[in-house]
C-alpha atoms as a PDB file:
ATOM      1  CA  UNK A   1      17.602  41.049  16.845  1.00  0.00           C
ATOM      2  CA  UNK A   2      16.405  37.551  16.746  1.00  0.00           C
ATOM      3  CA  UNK A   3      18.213  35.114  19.022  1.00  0.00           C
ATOM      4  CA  UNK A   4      19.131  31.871  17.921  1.00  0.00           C
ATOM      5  CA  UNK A   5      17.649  28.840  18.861  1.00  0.00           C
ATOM      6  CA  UNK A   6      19.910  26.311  21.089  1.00  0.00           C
ATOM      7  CA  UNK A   7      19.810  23.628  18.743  1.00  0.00           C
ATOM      8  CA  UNK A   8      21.015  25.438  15.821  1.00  0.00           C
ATOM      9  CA  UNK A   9      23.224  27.229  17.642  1.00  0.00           C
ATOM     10  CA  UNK A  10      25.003  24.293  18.555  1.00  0.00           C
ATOM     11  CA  UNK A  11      24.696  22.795  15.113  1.00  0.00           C
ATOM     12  CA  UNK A  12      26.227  25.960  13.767  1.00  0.00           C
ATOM     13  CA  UNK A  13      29.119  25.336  16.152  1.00  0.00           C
ATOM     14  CA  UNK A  14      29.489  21.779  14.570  1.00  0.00           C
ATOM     15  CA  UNK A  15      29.524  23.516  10.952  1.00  0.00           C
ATOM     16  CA  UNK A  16      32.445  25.865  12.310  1.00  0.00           C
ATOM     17  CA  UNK A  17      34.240  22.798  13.466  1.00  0.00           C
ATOM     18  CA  UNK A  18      33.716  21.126  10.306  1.00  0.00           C
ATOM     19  CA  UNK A  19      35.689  24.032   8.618  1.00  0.00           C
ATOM     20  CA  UNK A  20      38.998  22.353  10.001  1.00  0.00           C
ATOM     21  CA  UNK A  21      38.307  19.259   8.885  1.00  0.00           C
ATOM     22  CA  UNK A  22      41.159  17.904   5.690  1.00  0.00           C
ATOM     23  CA  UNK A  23      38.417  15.387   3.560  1.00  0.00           C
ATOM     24  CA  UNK A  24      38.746  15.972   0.182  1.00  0.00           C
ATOM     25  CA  UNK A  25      34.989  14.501  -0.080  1.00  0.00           C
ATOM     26  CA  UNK A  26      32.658  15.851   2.592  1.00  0.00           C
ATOM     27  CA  UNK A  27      33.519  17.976   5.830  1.00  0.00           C
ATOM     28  CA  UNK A  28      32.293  16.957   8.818  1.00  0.00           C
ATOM     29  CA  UNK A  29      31.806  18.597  12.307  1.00  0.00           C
ATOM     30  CA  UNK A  30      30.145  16.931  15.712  1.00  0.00           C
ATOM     31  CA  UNK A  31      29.862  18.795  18.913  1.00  0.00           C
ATOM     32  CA  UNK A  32      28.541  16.506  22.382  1.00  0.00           C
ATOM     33  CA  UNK A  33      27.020  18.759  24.753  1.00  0.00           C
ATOM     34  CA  UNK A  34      25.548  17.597  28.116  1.00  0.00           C
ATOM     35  CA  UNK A  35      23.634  20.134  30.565  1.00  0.00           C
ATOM     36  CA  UNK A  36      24.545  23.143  27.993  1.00  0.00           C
ATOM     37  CA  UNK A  37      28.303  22.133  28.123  1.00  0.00           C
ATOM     38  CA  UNK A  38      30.022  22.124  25.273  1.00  0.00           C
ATOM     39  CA  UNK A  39      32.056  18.584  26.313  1.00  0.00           C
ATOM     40  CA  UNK A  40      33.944  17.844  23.069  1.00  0.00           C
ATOM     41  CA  UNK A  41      34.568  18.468  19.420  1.00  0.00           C
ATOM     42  CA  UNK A  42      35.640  16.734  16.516  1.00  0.00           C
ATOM     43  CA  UNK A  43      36.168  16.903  12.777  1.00  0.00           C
ATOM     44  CA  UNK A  44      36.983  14.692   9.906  1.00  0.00           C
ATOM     45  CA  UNK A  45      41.009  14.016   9.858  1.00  0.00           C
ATOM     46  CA  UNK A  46      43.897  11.455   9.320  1.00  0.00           C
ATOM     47  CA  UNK A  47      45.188  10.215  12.887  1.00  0.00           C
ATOM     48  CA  UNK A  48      47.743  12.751  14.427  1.00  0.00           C
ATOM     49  CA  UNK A  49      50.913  12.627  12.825  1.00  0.00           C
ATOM     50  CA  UNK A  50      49.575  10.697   9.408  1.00  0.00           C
ATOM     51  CA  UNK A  51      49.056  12.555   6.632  1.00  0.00           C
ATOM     52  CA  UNK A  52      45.360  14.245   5.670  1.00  0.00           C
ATOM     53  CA  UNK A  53      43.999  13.424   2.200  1.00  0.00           C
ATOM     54  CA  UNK A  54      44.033  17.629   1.867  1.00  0.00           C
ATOM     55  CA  UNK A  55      47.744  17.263   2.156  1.00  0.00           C
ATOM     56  CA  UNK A  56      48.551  14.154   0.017  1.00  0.00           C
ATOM     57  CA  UNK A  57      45.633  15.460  -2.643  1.00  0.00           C
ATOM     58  CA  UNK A  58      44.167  12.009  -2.939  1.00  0.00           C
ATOM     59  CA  UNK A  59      40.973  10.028  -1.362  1.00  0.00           C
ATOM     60  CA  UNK A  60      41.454   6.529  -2.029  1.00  0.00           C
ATOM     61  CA  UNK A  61      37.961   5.477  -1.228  1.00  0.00           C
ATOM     62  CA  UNK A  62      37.140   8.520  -4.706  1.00  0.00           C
ATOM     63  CA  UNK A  63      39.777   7.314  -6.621  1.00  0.00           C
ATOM     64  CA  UNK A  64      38.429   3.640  -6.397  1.00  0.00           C
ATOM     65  CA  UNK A  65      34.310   4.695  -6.667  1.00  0.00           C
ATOM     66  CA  UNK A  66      33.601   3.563  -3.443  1.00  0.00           C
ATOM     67  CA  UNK A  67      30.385   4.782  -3.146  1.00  0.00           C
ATOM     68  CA  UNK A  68      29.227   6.810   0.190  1.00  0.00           C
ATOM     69  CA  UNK A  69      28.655   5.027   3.373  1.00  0.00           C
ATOM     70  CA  UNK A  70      31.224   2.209   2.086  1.00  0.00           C
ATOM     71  CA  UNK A  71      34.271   0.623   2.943  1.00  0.00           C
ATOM     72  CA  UNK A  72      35.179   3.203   5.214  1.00  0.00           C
ATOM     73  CA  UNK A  73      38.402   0.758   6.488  1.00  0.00           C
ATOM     74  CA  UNK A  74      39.647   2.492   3.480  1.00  0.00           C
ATOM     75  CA  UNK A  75      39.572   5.517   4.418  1.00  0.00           C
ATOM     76  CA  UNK A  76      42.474   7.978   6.198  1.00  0.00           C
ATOM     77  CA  UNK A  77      40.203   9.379   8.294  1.00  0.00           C
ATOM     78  CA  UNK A  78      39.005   9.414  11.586  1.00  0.00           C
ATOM     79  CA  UNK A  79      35.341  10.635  11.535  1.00  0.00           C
ATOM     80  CA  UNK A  80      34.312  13.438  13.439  1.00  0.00           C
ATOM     81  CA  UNK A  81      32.127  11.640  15.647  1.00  0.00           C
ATOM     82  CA  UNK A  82      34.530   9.688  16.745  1.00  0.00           C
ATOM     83  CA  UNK A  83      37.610  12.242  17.218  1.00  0.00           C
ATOM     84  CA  UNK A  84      34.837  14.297  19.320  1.00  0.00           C
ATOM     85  CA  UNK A  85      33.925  10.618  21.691  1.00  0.00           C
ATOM     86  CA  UNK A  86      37.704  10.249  21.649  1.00  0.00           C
ATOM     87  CA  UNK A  87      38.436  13.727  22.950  1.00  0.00           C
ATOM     88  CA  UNK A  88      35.889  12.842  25.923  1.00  0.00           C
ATOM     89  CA  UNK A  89      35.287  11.557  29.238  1.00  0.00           C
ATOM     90  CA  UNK A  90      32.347   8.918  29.454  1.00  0.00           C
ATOM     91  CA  UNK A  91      30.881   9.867  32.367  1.00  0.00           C
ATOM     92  CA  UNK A  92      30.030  12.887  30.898  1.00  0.00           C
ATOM     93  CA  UNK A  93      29.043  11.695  27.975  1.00  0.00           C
ATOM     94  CA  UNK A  94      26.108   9.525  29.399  1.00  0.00           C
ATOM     95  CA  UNK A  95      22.813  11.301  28.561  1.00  0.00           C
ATOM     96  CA  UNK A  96      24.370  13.666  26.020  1.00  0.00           C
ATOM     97  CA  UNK A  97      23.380  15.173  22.824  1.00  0.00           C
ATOM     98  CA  UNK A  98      25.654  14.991  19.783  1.00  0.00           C
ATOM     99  CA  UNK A  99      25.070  17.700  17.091  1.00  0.00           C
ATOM    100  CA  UNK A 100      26.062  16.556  13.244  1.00  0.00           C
ATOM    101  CA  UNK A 101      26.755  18.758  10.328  1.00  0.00           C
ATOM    102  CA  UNK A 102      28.279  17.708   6.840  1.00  0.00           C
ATOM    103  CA  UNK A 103      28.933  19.759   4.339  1.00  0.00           C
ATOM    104  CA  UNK A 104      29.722  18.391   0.374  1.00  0.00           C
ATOM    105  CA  UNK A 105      33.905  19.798  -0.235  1.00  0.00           C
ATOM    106  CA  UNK A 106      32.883  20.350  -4.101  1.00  0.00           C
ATOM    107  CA  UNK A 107      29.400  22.314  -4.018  1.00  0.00           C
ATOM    108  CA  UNK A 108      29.559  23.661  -0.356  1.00  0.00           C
ATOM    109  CA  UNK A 109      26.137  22.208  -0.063  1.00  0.00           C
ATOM    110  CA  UNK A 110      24.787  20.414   3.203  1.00  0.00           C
ATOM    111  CA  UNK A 111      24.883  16.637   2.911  1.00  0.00           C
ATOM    112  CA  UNK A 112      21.755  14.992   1.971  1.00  0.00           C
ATOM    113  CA  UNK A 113      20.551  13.136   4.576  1.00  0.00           C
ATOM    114  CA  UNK A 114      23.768  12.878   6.466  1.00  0.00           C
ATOM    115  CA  UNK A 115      24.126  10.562   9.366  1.00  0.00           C
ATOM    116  CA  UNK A 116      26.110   8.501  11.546  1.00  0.00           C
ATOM    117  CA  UNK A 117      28.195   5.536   9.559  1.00  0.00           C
ATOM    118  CA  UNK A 118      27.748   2.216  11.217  1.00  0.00           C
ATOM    119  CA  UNK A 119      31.042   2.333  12.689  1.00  0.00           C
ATOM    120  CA  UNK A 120      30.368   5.912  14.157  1.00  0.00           C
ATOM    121  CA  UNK A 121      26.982   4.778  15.473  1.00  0.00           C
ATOM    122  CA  UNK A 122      28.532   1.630  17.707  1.00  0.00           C
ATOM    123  CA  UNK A 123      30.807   4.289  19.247  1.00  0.00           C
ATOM    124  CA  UNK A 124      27.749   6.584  19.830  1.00  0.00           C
ATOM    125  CA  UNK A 125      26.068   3.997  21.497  1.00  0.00           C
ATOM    126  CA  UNK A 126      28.719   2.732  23.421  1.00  0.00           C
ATOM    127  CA  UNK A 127      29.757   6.516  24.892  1.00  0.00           C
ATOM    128  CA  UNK A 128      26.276   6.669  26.349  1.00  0.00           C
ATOM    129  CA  UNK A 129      24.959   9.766  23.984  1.00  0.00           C
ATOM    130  CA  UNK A 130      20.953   9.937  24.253  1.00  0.00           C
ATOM    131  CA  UNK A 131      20.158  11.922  20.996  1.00  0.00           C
ATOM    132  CA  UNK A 132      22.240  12.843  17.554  1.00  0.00           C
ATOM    133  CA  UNK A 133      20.989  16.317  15.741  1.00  0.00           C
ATOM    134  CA  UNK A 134      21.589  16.286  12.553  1.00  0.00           C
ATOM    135  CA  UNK A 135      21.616  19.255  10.126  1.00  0.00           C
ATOM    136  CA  UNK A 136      19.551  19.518   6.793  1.00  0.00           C
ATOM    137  CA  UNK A 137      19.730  22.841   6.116  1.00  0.00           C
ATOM    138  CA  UNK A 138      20.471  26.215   7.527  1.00  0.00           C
ATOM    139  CA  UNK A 139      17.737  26.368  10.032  1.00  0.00           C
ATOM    140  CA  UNK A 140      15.935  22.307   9.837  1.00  0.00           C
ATOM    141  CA  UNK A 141      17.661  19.406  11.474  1.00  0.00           C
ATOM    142  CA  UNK A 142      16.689  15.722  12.506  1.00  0.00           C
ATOM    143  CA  UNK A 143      16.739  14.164  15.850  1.00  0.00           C
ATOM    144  CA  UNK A 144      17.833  10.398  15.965  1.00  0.00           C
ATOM    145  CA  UNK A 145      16.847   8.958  19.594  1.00  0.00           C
ATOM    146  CA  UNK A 146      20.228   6.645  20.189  1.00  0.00           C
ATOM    147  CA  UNK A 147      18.068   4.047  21.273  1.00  0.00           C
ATOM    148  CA  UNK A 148      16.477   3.540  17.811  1.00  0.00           C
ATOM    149  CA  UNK A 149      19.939   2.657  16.218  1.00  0.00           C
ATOM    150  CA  UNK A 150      20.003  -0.263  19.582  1.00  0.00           C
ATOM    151  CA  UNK A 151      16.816  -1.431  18.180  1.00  0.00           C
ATOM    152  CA  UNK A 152      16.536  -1.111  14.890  1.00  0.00           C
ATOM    153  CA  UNK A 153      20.030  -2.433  14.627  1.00  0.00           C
ATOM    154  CA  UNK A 154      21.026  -2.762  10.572  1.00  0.00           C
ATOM    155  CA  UNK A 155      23.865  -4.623  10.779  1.00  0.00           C
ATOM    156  CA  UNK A 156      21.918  -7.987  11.187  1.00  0.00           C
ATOM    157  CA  UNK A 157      20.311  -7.107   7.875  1.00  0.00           C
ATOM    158  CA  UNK A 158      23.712  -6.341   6.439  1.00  0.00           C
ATOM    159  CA  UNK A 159      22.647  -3.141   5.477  1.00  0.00           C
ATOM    160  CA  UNK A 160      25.421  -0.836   4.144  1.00  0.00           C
ATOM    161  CA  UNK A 161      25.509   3.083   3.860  1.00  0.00           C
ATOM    162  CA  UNK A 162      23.488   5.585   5.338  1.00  0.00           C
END
């Protein structure tokens, strides 16, 4: 039997997590791990107590075309990057790794070059994570060095999506 390699191991972990997530859209799962330590999780959902778009049966940001990577203060959701920096301590955060997967709710296809939105990537920054892995397929990911998104930063372009 062929063992798996860490990274996809852990991205596979963030594709598990995903599962739980209520989007209507796209399902997302993040996993920070530090040292081989699993330190958080997080997936796509309404803040506790609110209701998910799964339950109500309605995204706004699809009912009103908002086209990926957009608008997100329009959104119910809290992204699963963030509910996983949330759900963590910063200390041990500093020199992590955070591992991305998106899946599309309607095909069950990976996202196309999925990423970080601009909100998400602040918050990565600010928590102190060193790397993002992103998942393309099954078995190919990306690596985004953190401090590429400090200096490359988009948002004095005004560039929206991802």
């Amino acid at each position: 039997m062929e063992r798996r390699d860490k990274i996809n191991y852990y991205l596979d972990l963030a594709e598990v997590v995903s599962k739980r997530g209520t989007c209507l859209r796209r399902l997302y799962g993040a996993v920070i791990v530090k040292n081989d330590e699993v330190i958080s999780t997080g997936y796509v959902g309404a803040p506790r107590g609110r209701k998910n778009c799964s339950d109500l049966g309605v995204c706004i940001r699809e009912k009103m075309k908002i086209p990926r990577g957009e608008r997100y203060e329009l959104c119910r959701s809290v992204h699963a990057e963030a509910n996983a920096i949330i759900s963590a301590e910063r200390n041990k955060m500093i020199g992590s790794s955070l591992f991305l997967v998106g899946v599309d709710v309607r095909t069950g296809e990976y996202v196309e070059n999925a990423s970080c939105c601009s909100m998400c990537k602040r918050m990565v920054i600010n928590a102190g994570i060193e790397k993002v892995y992103v998942r393309d397929d099954k078995d190919s990911y990306r690596v985004i060095e953190v401090s590429d998104w400090i200096e490359n930063d988009e948002s004095l372009e005004g560039v929206m999506g991802y």
